[in-house]
PDB file of N, CA and C in Angstrom:
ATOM      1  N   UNK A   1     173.001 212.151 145.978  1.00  0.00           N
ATOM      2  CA  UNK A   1     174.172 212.282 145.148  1.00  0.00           C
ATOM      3  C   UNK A   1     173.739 212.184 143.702  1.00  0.00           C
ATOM      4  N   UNK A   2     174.378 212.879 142.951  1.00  0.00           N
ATOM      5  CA  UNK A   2     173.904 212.898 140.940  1.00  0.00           C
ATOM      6  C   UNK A   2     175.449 212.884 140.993  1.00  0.00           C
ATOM      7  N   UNK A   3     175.331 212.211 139.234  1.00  0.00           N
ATOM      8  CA  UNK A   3     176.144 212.308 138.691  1.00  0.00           C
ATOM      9  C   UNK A   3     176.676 213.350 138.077  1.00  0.00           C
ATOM     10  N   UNK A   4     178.074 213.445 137.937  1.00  0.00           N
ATOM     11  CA  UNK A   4     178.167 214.933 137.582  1.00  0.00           C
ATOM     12  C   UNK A   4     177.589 214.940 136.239  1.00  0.00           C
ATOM     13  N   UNK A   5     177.436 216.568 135.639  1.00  0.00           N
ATOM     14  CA  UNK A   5     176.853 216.649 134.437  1.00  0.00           C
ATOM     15  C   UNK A   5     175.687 215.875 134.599  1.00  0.00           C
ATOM     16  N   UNK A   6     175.013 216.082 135.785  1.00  0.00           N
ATOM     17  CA  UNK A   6     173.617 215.294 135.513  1.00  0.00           C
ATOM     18  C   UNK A   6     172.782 215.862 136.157  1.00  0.00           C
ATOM     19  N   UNK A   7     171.531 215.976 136.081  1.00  0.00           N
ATOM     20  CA  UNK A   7     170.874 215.772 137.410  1.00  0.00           C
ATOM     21  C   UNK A   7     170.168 214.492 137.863  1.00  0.00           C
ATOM     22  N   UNK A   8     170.946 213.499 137.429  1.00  0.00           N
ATOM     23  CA  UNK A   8     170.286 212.331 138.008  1.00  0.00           C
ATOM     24  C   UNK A   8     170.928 211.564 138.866  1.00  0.00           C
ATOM     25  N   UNK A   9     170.274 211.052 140.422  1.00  0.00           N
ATOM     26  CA  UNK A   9     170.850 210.324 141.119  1.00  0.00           C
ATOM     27  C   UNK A   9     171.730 209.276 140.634  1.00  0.00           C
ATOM     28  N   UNK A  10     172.666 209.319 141.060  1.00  0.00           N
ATOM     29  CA  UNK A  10     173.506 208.656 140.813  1.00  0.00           C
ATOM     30  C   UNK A  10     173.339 207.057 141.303  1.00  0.00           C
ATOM     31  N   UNK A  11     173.611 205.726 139.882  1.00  0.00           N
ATOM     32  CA  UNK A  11     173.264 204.596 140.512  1.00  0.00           C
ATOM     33  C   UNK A  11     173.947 203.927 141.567  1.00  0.00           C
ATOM     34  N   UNK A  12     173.282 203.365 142.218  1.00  0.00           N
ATOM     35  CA  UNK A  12     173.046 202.721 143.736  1.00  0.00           C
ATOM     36  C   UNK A  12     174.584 201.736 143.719  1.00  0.00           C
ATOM     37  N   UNK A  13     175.128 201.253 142.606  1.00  0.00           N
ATOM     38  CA  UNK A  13     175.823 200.401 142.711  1.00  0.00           C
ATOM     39  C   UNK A  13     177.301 200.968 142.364  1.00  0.00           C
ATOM     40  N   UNK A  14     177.284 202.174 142.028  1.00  0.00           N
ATOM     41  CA  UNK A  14     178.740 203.168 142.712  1.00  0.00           C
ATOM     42  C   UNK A  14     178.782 203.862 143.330  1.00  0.00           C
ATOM     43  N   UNK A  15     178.295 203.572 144.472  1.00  0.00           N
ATOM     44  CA  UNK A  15     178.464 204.037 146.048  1.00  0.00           C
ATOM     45  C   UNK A  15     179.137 202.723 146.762  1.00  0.00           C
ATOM     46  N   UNK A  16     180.008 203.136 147.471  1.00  0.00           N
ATOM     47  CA  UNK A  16     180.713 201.769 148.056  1.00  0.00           C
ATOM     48  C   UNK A  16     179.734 201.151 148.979  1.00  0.00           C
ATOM     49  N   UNK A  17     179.765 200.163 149.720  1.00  0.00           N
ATOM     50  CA  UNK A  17     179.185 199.235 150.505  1.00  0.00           C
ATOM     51  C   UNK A  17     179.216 200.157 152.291  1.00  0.00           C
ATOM     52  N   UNK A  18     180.367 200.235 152.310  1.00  0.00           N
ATOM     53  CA  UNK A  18     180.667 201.156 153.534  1.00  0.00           C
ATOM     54  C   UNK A  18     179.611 202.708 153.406  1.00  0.00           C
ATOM     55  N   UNK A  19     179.731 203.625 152.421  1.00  0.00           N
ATOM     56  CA  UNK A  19     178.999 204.355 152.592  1.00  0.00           C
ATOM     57  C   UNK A  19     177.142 204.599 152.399  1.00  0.00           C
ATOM     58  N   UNK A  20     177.505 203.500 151.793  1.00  0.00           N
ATOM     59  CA  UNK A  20     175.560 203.369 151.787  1.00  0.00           C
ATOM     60  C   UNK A  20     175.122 202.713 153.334  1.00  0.00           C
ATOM     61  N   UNK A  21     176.102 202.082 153.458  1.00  0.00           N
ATOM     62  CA  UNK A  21     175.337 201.449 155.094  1.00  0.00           C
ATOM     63  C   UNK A  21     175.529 202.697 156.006  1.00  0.00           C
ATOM     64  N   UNK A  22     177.220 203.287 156.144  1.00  0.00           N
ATOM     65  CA  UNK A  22     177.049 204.453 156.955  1.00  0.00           C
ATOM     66  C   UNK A  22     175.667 205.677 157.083  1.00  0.00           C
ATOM     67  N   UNK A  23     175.689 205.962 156.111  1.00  0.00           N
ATOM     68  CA  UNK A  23     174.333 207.085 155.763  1.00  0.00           C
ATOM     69  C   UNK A  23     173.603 206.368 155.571  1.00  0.00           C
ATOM     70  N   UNK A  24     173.014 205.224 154.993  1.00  0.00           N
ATOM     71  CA  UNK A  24     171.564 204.820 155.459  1.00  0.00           C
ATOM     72  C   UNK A  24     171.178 204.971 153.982  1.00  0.00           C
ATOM     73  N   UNK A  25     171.829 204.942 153.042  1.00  0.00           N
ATOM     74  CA  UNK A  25     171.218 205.446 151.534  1.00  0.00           C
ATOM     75  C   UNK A  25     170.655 204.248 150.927  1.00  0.00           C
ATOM     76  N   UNK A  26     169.651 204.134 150.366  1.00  0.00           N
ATOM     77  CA  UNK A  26     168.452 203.155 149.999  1.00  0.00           C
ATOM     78  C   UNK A  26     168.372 203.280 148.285  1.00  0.00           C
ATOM     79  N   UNK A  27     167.711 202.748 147.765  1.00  0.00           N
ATOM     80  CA  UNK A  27     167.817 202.946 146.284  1.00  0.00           C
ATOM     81  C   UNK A  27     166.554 203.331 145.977  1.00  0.00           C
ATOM     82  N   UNK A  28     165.693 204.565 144.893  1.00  0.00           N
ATOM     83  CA  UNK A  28     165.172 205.145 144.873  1.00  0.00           C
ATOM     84  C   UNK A  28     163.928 203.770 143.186  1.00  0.00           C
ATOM     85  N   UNK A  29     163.328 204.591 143.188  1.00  0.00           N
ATOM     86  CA  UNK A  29     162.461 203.373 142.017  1.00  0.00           C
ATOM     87  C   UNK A  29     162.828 202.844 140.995  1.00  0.00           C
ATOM     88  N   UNK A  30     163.979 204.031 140.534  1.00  0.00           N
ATOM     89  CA  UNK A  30     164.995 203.449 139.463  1.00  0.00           C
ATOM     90  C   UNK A  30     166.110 202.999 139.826  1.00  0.00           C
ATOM     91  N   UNK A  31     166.540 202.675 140.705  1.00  0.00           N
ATOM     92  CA  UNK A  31     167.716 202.027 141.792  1.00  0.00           C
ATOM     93  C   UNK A  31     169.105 202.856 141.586  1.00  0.00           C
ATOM     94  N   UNK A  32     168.646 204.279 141.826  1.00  0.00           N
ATOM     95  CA  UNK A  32     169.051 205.293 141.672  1.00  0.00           C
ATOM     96  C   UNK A  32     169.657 205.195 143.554  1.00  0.00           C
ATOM     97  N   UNK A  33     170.518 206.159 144.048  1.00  0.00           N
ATOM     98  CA  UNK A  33     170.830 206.736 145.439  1.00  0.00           C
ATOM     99  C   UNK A  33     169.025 207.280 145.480  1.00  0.00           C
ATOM    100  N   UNK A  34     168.778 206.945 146.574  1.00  0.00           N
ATOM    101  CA  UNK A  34     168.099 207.923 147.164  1.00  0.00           C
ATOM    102  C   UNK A  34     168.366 208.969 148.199  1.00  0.00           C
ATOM    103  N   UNK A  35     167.674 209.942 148.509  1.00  0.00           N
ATOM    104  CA  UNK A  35     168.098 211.220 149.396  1.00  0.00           C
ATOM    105  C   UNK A  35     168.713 210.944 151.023  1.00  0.00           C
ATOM    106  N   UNK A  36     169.460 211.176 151.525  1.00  0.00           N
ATOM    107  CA  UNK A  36     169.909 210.894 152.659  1.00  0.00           C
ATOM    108  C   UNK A  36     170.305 211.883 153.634  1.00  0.00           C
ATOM    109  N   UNK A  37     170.436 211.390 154.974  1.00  0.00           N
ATOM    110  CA  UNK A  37     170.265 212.518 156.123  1.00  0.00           C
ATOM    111  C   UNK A  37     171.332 212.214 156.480  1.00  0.00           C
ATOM    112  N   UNK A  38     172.468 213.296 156.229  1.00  0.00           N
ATOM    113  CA  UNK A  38     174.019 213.289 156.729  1.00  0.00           C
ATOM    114  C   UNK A  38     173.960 213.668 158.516  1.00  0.00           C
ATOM    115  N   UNK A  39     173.873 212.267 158.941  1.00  0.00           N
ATOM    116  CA  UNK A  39     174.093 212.391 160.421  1.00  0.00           C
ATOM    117  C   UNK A  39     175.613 212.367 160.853  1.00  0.00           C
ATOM    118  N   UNK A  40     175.307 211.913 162.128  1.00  0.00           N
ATOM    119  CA  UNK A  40     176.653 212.446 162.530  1.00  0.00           C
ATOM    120  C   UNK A  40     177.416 210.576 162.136  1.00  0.00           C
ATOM    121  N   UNK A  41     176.544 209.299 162.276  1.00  0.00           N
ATOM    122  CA  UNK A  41     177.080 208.490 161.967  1.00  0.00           C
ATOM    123  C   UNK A  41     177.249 208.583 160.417  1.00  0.00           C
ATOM    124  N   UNK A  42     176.757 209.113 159.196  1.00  0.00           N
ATOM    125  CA  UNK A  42     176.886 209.173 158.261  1.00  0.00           C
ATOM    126  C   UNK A  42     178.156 210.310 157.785  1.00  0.00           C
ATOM    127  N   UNK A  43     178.700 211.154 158.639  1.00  0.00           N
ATOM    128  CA  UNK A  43     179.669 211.981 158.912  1.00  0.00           C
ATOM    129  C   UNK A  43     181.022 210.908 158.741  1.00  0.00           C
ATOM    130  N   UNK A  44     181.309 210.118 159.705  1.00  0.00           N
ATOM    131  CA  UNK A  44     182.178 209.124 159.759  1.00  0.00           C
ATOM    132  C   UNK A  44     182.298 208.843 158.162  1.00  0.00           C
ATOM    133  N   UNK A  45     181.951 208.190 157.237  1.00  0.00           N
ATOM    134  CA  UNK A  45     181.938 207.425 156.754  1.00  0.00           C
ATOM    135  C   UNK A  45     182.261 208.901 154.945  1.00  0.00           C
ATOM    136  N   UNK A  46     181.543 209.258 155.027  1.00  0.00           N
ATOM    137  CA  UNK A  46     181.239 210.273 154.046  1.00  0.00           C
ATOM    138  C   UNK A  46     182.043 210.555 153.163  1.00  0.00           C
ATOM    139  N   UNK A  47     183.429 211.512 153.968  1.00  0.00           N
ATOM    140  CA  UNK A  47     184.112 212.475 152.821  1.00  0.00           C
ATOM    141  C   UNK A  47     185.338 211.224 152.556  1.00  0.00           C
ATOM    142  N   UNK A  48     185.633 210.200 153.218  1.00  0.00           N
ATOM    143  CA  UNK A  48     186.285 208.649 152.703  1.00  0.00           C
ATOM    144  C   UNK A  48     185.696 207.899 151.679  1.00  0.00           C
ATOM    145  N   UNK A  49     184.378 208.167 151.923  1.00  0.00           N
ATOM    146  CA  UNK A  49     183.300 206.984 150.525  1.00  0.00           C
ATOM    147  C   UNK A  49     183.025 207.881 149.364  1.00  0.00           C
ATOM    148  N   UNK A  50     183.365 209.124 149.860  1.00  0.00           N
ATOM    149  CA  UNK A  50     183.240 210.255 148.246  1.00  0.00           C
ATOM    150  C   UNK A  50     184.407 210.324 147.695  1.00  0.00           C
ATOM    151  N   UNK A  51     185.848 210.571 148.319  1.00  0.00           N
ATOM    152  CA  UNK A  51     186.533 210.867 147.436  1.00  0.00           C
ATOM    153  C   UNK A  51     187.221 210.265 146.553  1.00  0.00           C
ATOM    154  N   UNK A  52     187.220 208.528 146.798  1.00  0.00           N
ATOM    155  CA  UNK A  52     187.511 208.047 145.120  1.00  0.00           C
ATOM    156  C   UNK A  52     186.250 208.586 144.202  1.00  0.00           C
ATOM    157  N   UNK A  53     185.039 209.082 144.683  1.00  0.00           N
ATOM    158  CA  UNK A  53     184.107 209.315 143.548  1.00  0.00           C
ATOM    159  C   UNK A  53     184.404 211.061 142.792  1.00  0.00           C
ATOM    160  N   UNK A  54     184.780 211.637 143.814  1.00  0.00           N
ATOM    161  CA  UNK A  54     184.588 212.633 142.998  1.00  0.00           C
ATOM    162  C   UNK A  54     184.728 213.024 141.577  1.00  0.00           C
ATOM    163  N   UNK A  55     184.516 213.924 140.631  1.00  0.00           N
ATOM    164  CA  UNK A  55     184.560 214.144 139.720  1.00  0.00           C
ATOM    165  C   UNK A  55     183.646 213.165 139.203  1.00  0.00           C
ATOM    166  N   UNK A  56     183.108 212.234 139.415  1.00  0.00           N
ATOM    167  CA  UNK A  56     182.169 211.227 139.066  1.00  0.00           C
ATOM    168  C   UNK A  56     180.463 211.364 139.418  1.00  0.00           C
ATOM    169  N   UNK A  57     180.736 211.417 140.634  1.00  0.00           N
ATOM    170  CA  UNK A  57     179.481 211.974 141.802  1.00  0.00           C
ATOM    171  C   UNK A  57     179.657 213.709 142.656  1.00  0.00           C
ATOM    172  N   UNK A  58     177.924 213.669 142.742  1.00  0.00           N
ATOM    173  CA  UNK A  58     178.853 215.119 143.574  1.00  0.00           C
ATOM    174  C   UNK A  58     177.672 215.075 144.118  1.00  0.00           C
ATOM    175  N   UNK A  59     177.510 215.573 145.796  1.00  0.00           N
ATOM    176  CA  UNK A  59     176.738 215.766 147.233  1.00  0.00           C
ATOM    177  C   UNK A  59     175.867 216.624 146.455  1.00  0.00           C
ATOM    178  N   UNK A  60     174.445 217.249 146.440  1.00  0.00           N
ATOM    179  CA  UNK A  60     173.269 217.797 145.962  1.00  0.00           C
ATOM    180  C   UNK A  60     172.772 217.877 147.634  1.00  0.00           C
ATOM    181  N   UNK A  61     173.068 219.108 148.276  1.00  0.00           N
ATOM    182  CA  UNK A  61     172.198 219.509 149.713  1.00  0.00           C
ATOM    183  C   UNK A  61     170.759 220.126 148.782  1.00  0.00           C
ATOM    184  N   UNK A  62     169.671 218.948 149.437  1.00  0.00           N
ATOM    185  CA  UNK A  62     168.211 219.297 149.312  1.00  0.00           C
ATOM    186  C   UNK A  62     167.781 220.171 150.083  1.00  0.00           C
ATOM    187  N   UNK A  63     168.109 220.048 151.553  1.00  0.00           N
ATOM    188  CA  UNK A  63     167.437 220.206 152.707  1.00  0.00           C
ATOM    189  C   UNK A  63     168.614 220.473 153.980  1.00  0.00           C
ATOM    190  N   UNK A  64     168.006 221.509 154.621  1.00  0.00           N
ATOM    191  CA  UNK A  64     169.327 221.819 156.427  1.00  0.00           C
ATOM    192  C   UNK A  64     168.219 221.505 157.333  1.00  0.00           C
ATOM    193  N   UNK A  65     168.553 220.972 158.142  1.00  0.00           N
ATOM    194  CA  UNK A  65     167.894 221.349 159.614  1.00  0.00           C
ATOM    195  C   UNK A  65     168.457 222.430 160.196  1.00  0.00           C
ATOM    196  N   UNK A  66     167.834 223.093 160.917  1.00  0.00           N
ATOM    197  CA  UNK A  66     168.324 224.396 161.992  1.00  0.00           C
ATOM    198  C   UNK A  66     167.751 224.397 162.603  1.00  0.00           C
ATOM    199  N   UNK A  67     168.602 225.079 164.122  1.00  0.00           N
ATOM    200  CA  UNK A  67     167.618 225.279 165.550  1.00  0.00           C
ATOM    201  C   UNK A  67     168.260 226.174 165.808  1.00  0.00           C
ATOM    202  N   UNK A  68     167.652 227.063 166.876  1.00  0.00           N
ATOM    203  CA  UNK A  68     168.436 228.755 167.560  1.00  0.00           C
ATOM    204  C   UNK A  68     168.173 228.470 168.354  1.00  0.00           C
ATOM    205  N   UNK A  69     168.966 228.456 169.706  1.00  0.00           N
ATOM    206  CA  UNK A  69     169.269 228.371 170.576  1.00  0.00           C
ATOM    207  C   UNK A  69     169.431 229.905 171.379  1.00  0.00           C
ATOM    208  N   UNK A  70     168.749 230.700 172.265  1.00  0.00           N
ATOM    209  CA  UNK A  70     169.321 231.913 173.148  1.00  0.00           C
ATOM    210  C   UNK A  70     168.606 231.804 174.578  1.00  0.00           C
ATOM    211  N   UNK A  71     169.904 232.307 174.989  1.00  0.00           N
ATOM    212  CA  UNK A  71     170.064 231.883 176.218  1.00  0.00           C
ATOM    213  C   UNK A  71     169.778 230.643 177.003  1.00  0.00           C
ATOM    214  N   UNK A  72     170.099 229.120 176.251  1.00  0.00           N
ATOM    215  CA  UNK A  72     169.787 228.201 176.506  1.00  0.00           C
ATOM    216  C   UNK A  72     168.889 227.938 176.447  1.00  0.00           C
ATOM    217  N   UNK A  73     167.703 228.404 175.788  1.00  0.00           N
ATOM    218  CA  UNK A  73     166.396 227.540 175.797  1.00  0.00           C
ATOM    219  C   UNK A  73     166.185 227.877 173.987  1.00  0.00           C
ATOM    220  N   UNK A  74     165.925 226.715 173.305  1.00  0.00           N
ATOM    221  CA  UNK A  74     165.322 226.706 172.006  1.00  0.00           C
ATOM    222  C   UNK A  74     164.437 227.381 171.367  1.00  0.00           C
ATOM    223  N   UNK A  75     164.717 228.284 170.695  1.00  0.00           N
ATOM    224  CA  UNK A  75     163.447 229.295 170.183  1.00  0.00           C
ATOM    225  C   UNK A  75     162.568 229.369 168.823  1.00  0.00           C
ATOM    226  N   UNK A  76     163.753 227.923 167.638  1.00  0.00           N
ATOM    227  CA  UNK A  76     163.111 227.782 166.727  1.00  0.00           C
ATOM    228  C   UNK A  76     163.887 226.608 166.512  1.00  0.00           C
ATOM    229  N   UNK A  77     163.134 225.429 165.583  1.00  0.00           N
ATOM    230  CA  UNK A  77     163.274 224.151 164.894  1.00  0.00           C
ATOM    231  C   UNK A  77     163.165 224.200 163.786  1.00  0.00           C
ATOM    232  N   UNK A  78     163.671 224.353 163.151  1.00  0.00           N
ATOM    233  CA  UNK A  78     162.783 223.798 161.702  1.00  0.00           C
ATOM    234  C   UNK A  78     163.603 223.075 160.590  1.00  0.00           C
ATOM    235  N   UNK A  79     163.079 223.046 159.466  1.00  0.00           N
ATOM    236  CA  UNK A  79     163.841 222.400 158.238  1.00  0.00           C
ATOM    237  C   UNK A  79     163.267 222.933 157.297  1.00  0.00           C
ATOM    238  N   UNK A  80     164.279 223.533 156.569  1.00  0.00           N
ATOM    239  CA  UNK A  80     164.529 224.404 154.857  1.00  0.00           C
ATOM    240  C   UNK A  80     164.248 223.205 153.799  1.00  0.00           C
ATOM    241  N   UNK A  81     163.650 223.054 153.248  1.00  0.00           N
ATOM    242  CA  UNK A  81     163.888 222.195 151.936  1.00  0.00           C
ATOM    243  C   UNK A  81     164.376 223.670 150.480  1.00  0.00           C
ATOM    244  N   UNK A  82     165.260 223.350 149.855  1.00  0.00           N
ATOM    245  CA  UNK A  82     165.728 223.586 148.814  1.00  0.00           C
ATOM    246  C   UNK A  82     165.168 223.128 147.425  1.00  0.00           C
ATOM    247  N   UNK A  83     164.426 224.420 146.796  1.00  0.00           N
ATOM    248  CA  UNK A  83     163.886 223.824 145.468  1.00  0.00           C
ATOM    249  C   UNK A  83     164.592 224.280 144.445  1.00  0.00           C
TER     250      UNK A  83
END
């Protein structure tokens, strides 16, 4: 997460309590958000712990996972990082 008008992670201590534990978000060297993996338990918790922030904070997708699936058997895994 950055602040808007920023590109800097947004600090660790306006993120609520609920959503840093949901997603697993850690504080980075400058006790910044660090990067986080929107699971499905971090799903729960998410678009409730963002939207008093919005206009304040805003989601920055680094990275997708993807898999293809045909005819039931898996044919590719991987993960995109975004530069």
């Amino acid at each position: 997460m950055q602040s808007s008008g920023s590109e800097e992670n947004v600090a660790l201590d306006k993120l609520s309590p609920e959503l840093m534990q949901g997603c697993a978000i850690t504080a980075d060297t400058k006790g910044n958000a660090s990067a986080f993996e929107k699971t499905e338990a971090c799903d729960k918790v998410f678009y409730k712990g963002l939207m008093p922030l919005l206009g304040k904070v805003m989601p920055v997708e680094t990275a997708r996972q993807c898999s293809v699936t045909l005819n039931g058997q898996q044919v590719f895994s991987g993960r995109f990082v975004f530069d």
